[in-house]
Protein backbone atom coordinates (compact mmCIF):
# COMPACT_ATOMS: atom_id res chain seq x y z
CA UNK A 1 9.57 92.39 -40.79
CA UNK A 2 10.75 94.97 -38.68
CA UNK A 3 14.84 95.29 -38.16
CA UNK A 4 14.69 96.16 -34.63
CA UNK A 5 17.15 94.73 -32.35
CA UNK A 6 15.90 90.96 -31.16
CA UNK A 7 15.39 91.00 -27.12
CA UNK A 8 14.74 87.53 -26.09
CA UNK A 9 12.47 86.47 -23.22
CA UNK A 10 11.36 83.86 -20.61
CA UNK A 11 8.09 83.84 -21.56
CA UNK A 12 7.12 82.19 -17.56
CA UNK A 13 9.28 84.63 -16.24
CA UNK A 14 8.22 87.64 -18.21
CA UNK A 15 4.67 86.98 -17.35
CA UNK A 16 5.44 86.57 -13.62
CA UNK A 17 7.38 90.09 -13.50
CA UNK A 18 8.00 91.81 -16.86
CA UNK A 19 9.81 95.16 -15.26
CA UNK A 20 13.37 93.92 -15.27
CA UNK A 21 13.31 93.33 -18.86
CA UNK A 22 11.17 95.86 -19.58
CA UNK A 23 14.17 97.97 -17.78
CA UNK A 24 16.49 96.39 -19.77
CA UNK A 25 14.41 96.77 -22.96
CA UNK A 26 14.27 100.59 -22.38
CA UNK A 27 18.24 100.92 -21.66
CA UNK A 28 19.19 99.28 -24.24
CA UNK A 29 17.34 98.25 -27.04
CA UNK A 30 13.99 100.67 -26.74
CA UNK A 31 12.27 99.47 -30.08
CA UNK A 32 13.05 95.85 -29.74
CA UNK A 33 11.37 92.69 -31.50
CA UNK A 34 10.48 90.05 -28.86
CA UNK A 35 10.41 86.44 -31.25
CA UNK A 36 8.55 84.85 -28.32
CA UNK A 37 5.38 87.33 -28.30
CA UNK A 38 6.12 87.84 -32.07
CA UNK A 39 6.01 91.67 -31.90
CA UNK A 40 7.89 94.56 -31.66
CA UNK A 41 8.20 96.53 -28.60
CA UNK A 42 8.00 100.11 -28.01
CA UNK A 43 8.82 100.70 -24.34
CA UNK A 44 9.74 103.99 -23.45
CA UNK A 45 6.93 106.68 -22.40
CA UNK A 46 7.53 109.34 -24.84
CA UNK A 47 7.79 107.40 -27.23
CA UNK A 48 4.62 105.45 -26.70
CA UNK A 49 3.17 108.82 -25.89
CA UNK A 50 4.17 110.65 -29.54
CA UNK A 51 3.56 107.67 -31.35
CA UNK A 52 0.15 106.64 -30.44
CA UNK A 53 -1.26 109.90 -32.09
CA UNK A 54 0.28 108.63 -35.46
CA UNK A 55 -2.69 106.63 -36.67
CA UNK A 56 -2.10 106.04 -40.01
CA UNK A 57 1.30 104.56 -39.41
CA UNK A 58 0.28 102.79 -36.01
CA UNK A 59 -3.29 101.76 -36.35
CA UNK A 60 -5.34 99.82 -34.39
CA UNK A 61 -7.25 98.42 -37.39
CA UNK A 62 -6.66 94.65 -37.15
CA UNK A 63 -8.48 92.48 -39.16
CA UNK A 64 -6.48 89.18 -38.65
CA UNK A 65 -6.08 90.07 -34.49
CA UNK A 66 -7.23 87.73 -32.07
CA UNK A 67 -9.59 90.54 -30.54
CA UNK A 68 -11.54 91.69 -33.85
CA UNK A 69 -10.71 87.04 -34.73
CA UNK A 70 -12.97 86.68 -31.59
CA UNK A 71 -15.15 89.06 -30.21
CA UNK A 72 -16.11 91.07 -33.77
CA UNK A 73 -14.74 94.43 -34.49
CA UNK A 74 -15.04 97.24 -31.52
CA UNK A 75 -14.73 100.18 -32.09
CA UNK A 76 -11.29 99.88 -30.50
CA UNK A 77 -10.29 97.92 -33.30
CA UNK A 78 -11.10 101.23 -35.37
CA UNK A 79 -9.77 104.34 -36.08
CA UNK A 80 -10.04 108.34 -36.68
CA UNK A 81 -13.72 109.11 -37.52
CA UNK A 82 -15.36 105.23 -37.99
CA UNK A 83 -13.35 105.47 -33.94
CA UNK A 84 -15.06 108.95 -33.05
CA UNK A 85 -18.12 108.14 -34.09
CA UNK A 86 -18.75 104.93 -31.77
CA UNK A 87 -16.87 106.85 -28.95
CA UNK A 88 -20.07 109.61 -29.43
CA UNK A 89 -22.51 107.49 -29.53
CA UNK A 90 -21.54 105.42 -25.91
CA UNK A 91 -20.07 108.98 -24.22
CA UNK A 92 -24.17 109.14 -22.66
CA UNK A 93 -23.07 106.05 -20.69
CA UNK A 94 -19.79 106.55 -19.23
CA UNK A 95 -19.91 110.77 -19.09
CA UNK A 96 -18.85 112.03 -15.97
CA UNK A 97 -22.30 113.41 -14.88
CA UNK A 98 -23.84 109.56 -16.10
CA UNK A 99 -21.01 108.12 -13.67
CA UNK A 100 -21.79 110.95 -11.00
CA UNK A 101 -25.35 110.73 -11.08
CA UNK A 102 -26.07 107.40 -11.91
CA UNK A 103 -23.68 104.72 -11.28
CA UNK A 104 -21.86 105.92 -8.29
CA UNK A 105 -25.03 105.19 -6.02
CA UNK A 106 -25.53 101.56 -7.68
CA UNK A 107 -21.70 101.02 -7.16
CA UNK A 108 -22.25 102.01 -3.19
CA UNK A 109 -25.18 99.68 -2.95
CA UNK A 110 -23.44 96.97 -4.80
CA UNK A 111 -20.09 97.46 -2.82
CA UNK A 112 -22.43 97.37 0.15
CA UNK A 113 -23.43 94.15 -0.01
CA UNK A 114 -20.21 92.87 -1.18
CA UNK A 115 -18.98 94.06 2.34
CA UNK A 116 -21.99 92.83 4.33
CA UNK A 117 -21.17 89.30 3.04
CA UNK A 118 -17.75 89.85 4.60
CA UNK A 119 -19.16 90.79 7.95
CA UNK A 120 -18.34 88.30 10.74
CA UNK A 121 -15.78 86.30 8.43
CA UNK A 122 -12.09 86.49 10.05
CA UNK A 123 -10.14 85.49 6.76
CA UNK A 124 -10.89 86.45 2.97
CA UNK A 125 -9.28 86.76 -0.25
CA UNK A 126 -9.76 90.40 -1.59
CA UNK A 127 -9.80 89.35 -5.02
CA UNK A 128 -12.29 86.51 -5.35
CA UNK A 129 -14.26 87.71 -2.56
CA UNK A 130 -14.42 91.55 -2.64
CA UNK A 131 -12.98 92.98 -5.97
CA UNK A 132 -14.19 90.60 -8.24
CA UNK A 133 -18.28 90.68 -7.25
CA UNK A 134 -17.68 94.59 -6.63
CA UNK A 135 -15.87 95.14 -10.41
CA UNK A 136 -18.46 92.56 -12.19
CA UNK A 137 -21.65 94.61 -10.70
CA UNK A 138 -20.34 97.77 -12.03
CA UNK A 139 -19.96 95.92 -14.90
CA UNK A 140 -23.51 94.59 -15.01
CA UNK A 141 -24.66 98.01 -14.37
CA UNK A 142 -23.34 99.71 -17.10
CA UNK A 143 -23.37 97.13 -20.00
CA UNK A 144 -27.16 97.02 -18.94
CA UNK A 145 -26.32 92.94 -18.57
CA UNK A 146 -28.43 92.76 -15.11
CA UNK A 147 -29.26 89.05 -15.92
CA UNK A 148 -25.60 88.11 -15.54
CA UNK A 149 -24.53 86.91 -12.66
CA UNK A 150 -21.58 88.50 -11.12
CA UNK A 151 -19.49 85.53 -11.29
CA UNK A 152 -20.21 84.34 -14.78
CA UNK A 153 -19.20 88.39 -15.93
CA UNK A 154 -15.52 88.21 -14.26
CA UNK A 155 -15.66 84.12 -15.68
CA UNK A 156 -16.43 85.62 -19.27
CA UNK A 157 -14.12 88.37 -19.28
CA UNK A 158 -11.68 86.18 -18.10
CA UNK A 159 -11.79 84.53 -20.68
CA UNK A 160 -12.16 86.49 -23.27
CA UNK A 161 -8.39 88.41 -21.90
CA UNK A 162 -7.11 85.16 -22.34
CA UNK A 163 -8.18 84.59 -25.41
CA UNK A 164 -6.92 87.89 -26.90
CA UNK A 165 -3.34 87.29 -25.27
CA UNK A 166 -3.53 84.13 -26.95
CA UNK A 167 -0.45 83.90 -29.37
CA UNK A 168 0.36 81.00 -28.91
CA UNK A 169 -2.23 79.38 -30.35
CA UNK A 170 -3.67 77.07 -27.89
CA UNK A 171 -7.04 75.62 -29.01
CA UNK A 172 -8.25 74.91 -25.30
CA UNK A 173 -7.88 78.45 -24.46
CA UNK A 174 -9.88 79.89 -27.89
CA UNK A 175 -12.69 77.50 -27.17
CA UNK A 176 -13.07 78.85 -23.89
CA UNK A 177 -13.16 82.47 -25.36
CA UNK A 178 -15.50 80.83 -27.86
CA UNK A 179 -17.70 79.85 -25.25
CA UNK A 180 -17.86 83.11 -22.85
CA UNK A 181 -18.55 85.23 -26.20
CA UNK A 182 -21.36 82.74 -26.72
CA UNK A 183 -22.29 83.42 -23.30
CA UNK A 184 -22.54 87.48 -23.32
CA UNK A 185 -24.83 87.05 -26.32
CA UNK A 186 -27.12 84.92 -24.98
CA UNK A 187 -27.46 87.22 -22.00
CA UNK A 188 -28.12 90.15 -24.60
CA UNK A 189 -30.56 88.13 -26.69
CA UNK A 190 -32.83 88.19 -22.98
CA UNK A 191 -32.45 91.73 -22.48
CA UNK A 192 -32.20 93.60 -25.43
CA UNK A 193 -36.17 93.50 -25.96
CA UNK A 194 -36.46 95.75 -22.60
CA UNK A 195 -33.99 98.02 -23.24
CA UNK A 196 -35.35 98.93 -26.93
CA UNK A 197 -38.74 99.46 -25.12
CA UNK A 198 -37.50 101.19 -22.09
CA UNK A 199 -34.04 102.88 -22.46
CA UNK A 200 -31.78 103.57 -20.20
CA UNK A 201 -28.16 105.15 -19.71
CA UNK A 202 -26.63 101.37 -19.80
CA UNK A 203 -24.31 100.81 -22.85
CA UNK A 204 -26.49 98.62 -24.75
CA UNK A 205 -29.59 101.23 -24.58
CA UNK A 206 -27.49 103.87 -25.59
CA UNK A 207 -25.95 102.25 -28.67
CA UNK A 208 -29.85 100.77 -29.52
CA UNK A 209 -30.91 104.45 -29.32
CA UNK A 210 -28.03 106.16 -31.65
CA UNK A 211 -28.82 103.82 -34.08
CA UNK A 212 -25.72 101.48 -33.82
CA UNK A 213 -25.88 97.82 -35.86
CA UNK A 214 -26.50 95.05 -33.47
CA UNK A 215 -23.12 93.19 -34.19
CA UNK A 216 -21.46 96.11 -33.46
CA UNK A 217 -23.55 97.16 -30.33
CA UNK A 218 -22.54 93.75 -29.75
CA UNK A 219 -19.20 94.16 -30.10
CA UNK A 220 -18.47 96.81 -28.04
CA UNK A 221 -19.94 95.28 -25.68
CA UNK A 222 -18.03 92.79 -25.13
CA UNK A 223 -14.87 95.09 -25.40
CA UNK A 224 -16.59 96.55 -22.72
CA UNK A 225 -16.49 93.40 -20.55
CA UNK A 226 -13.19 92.44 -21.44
CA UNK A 227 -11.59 95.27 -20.21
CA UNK A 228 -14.02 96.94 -17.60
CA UNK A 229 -13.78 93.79 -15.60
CA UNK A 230 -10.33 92.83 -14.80
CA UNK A 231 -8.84 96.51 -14.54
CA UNK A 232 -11.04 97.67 -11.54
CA UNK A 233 -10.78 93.97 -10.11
CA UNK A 234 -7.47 94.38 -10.30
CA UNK A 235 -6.65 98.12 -9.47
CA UNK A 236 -9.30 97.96 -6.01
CA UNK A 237 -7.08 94.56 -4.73
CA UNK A 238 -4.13 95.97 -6.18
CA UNK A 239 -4.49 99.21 -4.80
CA UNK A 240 -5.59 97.95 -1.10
CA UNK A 241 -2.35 95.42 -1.25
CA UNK A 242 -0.01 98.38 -1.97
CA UNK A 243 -2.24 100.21 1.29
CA UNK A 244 -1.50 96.94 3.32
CA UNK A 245 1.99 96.96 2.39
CA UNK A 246 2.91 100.48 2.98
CA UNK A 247 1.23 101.76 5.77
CA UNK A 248 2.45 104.96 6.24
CA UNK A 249 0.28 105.66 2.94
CA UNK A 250 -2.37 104.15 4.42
CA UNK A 251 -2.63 106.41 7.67
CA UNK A 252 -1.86 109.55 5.38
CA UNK A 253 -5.11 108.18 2.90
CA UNK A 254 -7.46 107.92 6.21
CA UNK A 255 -5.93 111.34 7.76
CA UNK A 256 -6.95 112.68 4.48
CA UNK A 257 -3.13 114.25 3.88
CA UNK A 258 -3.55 112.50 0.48
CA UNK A 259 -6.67 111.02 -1.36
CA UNK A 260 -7.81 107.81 -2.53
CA UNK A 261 -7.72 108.91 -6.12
CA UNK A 262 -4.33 109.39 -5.39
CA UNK A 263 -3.56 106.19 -4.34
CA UNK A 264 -5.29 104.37 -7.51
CA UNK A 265 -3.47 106.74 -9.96
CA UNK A 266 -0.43 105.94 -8.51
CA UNK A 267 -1.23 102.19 -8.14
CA UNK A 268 -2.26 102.52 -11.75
CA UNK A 269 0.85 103.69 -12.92
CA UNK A 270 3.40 101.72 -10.87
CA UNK A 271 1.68 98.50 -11.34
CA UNK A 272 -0.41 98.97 -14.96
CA UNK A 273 -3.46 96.80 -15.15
CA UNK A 274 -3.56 97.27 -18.39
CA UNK A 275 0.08 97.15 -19.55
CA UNK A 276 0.06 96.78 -23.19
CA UNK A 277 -2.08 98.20 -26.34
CA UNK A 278 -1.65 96.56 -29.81
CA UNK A 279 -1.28 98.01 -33.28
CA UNK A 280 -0.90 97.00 -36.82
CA UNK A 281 1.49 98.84 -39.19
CA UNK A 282 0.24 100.66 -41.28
CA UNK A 283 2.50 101.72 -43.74
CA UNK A 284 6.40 101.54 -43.87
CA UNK A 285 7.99 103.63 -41.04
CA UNK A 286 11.16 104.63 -39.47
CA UNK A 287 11.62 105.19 -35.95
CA UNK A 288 14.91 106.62 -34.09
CA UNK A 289 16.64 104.21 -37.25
CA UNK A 290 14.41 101.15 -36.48
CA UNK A 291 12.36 100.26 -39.68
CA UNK A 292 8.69 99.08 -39.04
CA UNK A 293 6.80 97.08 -42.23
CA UNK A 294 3.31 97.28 -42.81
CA UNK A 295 1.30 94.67 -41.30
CA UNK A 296 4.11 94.14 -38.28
CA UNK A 297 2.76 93.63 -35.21
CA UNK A 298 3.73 96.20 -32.75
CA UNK A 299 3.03 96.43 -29.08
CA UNK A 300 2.85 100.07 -27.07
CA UNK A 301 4.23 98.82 -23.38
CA UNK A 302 1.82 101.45 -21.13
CA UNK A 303 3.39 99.61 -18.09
CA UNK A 304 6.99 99.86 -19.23
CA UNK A 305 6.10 103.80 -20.27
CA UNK A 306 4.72 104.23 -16.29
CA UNK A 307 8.39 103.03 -14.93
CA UNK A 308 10.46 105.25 -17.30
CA UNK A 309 13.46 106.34 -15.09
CA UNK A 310 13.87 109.41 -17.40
CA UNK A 311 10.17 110.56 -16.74
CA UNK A 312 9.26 109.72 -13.02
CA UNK A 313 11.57 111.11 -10.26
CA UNK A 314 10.67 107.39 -8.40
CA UNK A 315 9.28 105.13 -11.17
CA UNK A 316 9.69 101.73 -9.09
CA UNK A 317 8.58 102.92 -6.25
CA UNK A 318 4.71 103.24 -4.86
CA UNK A 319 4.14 107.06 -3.83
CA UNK A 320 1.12 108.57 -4.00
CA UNK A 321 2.54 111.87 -3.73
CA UNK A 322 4.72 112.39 -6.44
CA UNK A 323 4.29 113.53 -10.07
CA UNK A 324 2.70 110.83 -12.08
CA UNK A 325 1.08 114.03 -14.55
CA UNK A 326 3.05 112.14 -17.17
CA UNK A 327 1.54 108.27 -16.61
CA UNK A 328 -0.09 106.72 -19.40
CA UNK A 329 -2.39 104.40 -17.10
CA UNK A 330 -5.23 104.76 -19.77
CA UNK A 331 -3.78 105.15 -22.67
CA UNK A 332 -2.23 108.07 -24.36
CA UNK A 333 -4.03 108.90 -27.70
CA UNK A 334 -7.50 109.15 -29.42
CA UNK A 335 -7.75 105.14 -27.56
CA UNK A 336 -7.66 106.94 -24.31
CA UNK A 337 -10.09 104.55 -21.85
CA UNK A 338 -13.14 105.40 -22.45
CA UNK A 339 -14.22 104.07 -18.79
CA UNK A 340 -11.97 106.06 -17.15
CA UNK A 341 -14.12 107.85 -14.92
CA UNK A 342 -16.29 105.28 -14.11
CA UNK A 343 -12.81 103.22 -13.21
CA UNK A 344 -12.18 106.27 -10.78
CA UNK A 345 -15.85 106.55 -9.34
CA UNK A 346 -15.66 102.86 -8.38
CA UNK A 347 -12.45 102.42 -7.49
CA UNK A 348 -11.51 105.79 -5.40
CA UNK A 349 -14.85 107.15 -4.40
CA UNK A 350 -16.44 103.97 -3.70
CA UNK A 351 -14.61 100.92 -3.42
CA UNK A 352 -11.43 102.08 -1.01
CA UNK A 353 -12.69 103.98 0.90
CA UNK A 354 -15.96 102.10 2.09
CA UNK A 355 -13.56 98.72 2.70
CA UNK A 356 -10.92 100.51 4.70
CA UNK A 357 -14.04 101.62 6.46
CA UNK A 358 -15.61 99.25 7.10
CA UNK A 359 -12.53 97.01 8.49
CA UNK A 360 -10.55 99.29 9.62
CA UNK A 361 -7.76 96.54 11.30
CA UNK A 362 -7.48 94.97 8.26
CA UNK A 363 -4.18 93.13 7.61
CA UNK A 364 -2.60 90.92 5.05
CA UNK A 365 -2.84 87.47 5.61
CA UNK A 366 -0.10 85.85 3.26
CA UNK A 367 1.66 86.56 0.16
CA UNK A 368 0.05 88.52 -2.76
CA UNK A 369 0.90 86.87 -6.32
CA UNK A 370 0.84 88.97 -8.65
CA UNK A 371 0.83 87.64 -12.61
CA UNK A 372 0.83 89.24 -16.38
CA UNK A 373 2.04 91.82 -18.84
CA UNK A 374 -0.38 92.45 -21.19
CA UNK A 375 -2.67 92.99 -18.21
CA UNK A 376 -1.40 92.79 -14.83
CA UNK A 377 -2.72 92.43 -11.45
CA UNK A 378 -2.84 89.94 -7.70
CA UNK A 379 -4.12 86.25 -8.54
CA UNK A 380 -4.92 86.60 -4.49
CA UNK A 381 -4.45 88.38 -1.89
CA UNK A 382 -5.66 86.86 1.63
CA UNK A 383 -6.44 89.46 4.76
CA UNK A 384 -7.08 88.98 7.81
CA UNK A 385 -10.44 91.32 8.29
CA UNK A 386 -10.33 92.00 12.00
């Protein structure tokens, strides 16, 4: 086991708001072992940033992990070629000319609707009733899952997140993961015939039509749900609380003196959806004097590395017009989301700036919760639409 220095947590409290430890962790113990998430913690951006690259110390190979334990092993559960070679075979889905010319239009009819529904309602809750349906169609779209109902994609990749943060064990929690991966393949099983006959750009054509292994076609998949569904949810709610709640950033977004793409890159790094990344040593290694075993468990904190005081001129604060060049909001290595431009399509092309249109006195309504670490974002946020 790794000798790091032991930083204790509140496991309650951590999850609530993890950026005063976090803060702590990177002033004074920067590689730290955590007992209660039974890792160790790298927390400081350059750090995270260097050591990502180093695959064959800090892979992402992890046979006995709770994501490649319950969903099969994606091919982010892989790395150097075995990784590049899955990575090739979906880029024809998520390229930026696919997302340009072929999702953007499906997520402005889809985000359409959403906001239709809204129409005439006084009251609503941006998460369950805007983000969610807007983040799960996307999702549909580009999985190629168009039998799923919206609903039952955010309910499976719910639960799949949970399941995969699961280290604690608790059986109730991996039988519901049990159940939602049950769920995606049963909605594959009635569409893959189609999309073998008649292929498409949608992620489960594309792997069908380089030749890909069903399991792992199957696989990736569901990586793809697990993550593609909760980050946008969570970044277009996010993002439109952090509007709400500063509005001098909101007048300069609809004057146009900064962008929406601004806003979500800067929502992305000063409130990470996805805050954490996993690895598995590799192979003994010493870091800055800490020594890391093989098979520890080691966790690269992306949202700790997005408030480094030593990197960002503001790190706690939400400004859409400073530096953020540096941020790590999608990863920092050969891992680097591979959604990433459909995440900015949706979320700053589409999905901001057609709600702030389309209700333009919106206000909030109540207190925003916001919850997690591993992946953070608001559990609600209730607005008053006109």
């Amino acid at each position: 086991m790794s000798n790091a220095p032991v930083y204790e947590i509140d496991p309650a409290a951590f999850w609530a708001d993890p950026y005063p430890d976090l803060a702590r962790m990177r002033a004074e113990a920067p590689i730290c072992f955590v007992p209660q998430l039974g890792a160790t913690l790298i927390t400081r951006r350059d750090d995270i940033f260097t050591n990502e690259k180093k695959i064959e110390v800090f892979s992402s190979d992890q046979p006995e992990g709770l994501m490649t334990v319950l969903m099969g092993q994606n091919m982010m559960r892989k790395d150097g070629e075995d990784h590049m070679r899955e990575r090739r075979a979906i880029f024809p889905t998520v390229s930026p000319k696919t997302v340009k010319n072929v999702w953007k239009a499906q997520f402005e009819t889809a985000t359409a609707r959403a906001l239709d529904r809204l129409a005439g309602q006084d009251r609503a809750d941006l998460v369950k009733d805007f983000a969610m349906e807007v983040s799960a169609e996307a999702l549909k779209s580009i999985t190629g899952l168009t039998n799923m109902d919206w609903r039952e994609m955010d309910r499976v990749s719910q639960g799949m997140i949970d399941g995969c943060a699961n280290y604690a064990g608790d059986p109730a929690v991996m039988a519901t993961c049990n159940d939602c991966t049950a769920s995606i393949d049963r909605h594959i099983d009635q569409r893959i015939a189609a999309l073998r006959d008649a292929p498409d750009t949608s992620l489960i054509a594309v792997q069908l039509q380089a030749g890909m292994d069903e399991a792992q076609m199957r696989a990736n998949v569901k990586l793809a749900i697990s993550g593609g569904q909760n980050e946008p949810r969570d970044a277009i709610a996010g993002a439109a609380w952090a509007l709400l709640t500063h509005p001098e950033w909101l007048r300069a977004a609809r004057a146009g003196d900064i962008t929406w793409l601004q806003v979500f890159e800067e929502y992305a790094r000063w409130i990470s959806p996805i805050g954490m990344s996993p690895r598995r040593i590799a192979q003994e290694y010493d870091l800055d004097g800490v020594r890391l075993d093989p098979e520890d468990r080691l966790f690269f904190m992306f949202g700790s590395g997005n408030r480094d005081e030593t990197v960002f001129a503001r790190p706690d604060i939400f400004d859409p017009t400073q530096d953020i060049a540096a941020a790590i909001s999608f990863g920092a290595g050969p891992h680097f989301c591979a959604g990433a431009w459909a995440s900015r399509c949706l979320i700053a092309e589409v999905a901001l700036p057609m709600l702030f249109e389309r209700f333009p006195d919106m206000a909030l309504a109540g207190a925003a919760p916001f919850g997690g670490w591993a992946f953070r974002g608001p559990l609600s946020m209730p607005v008053r639409l006109s």
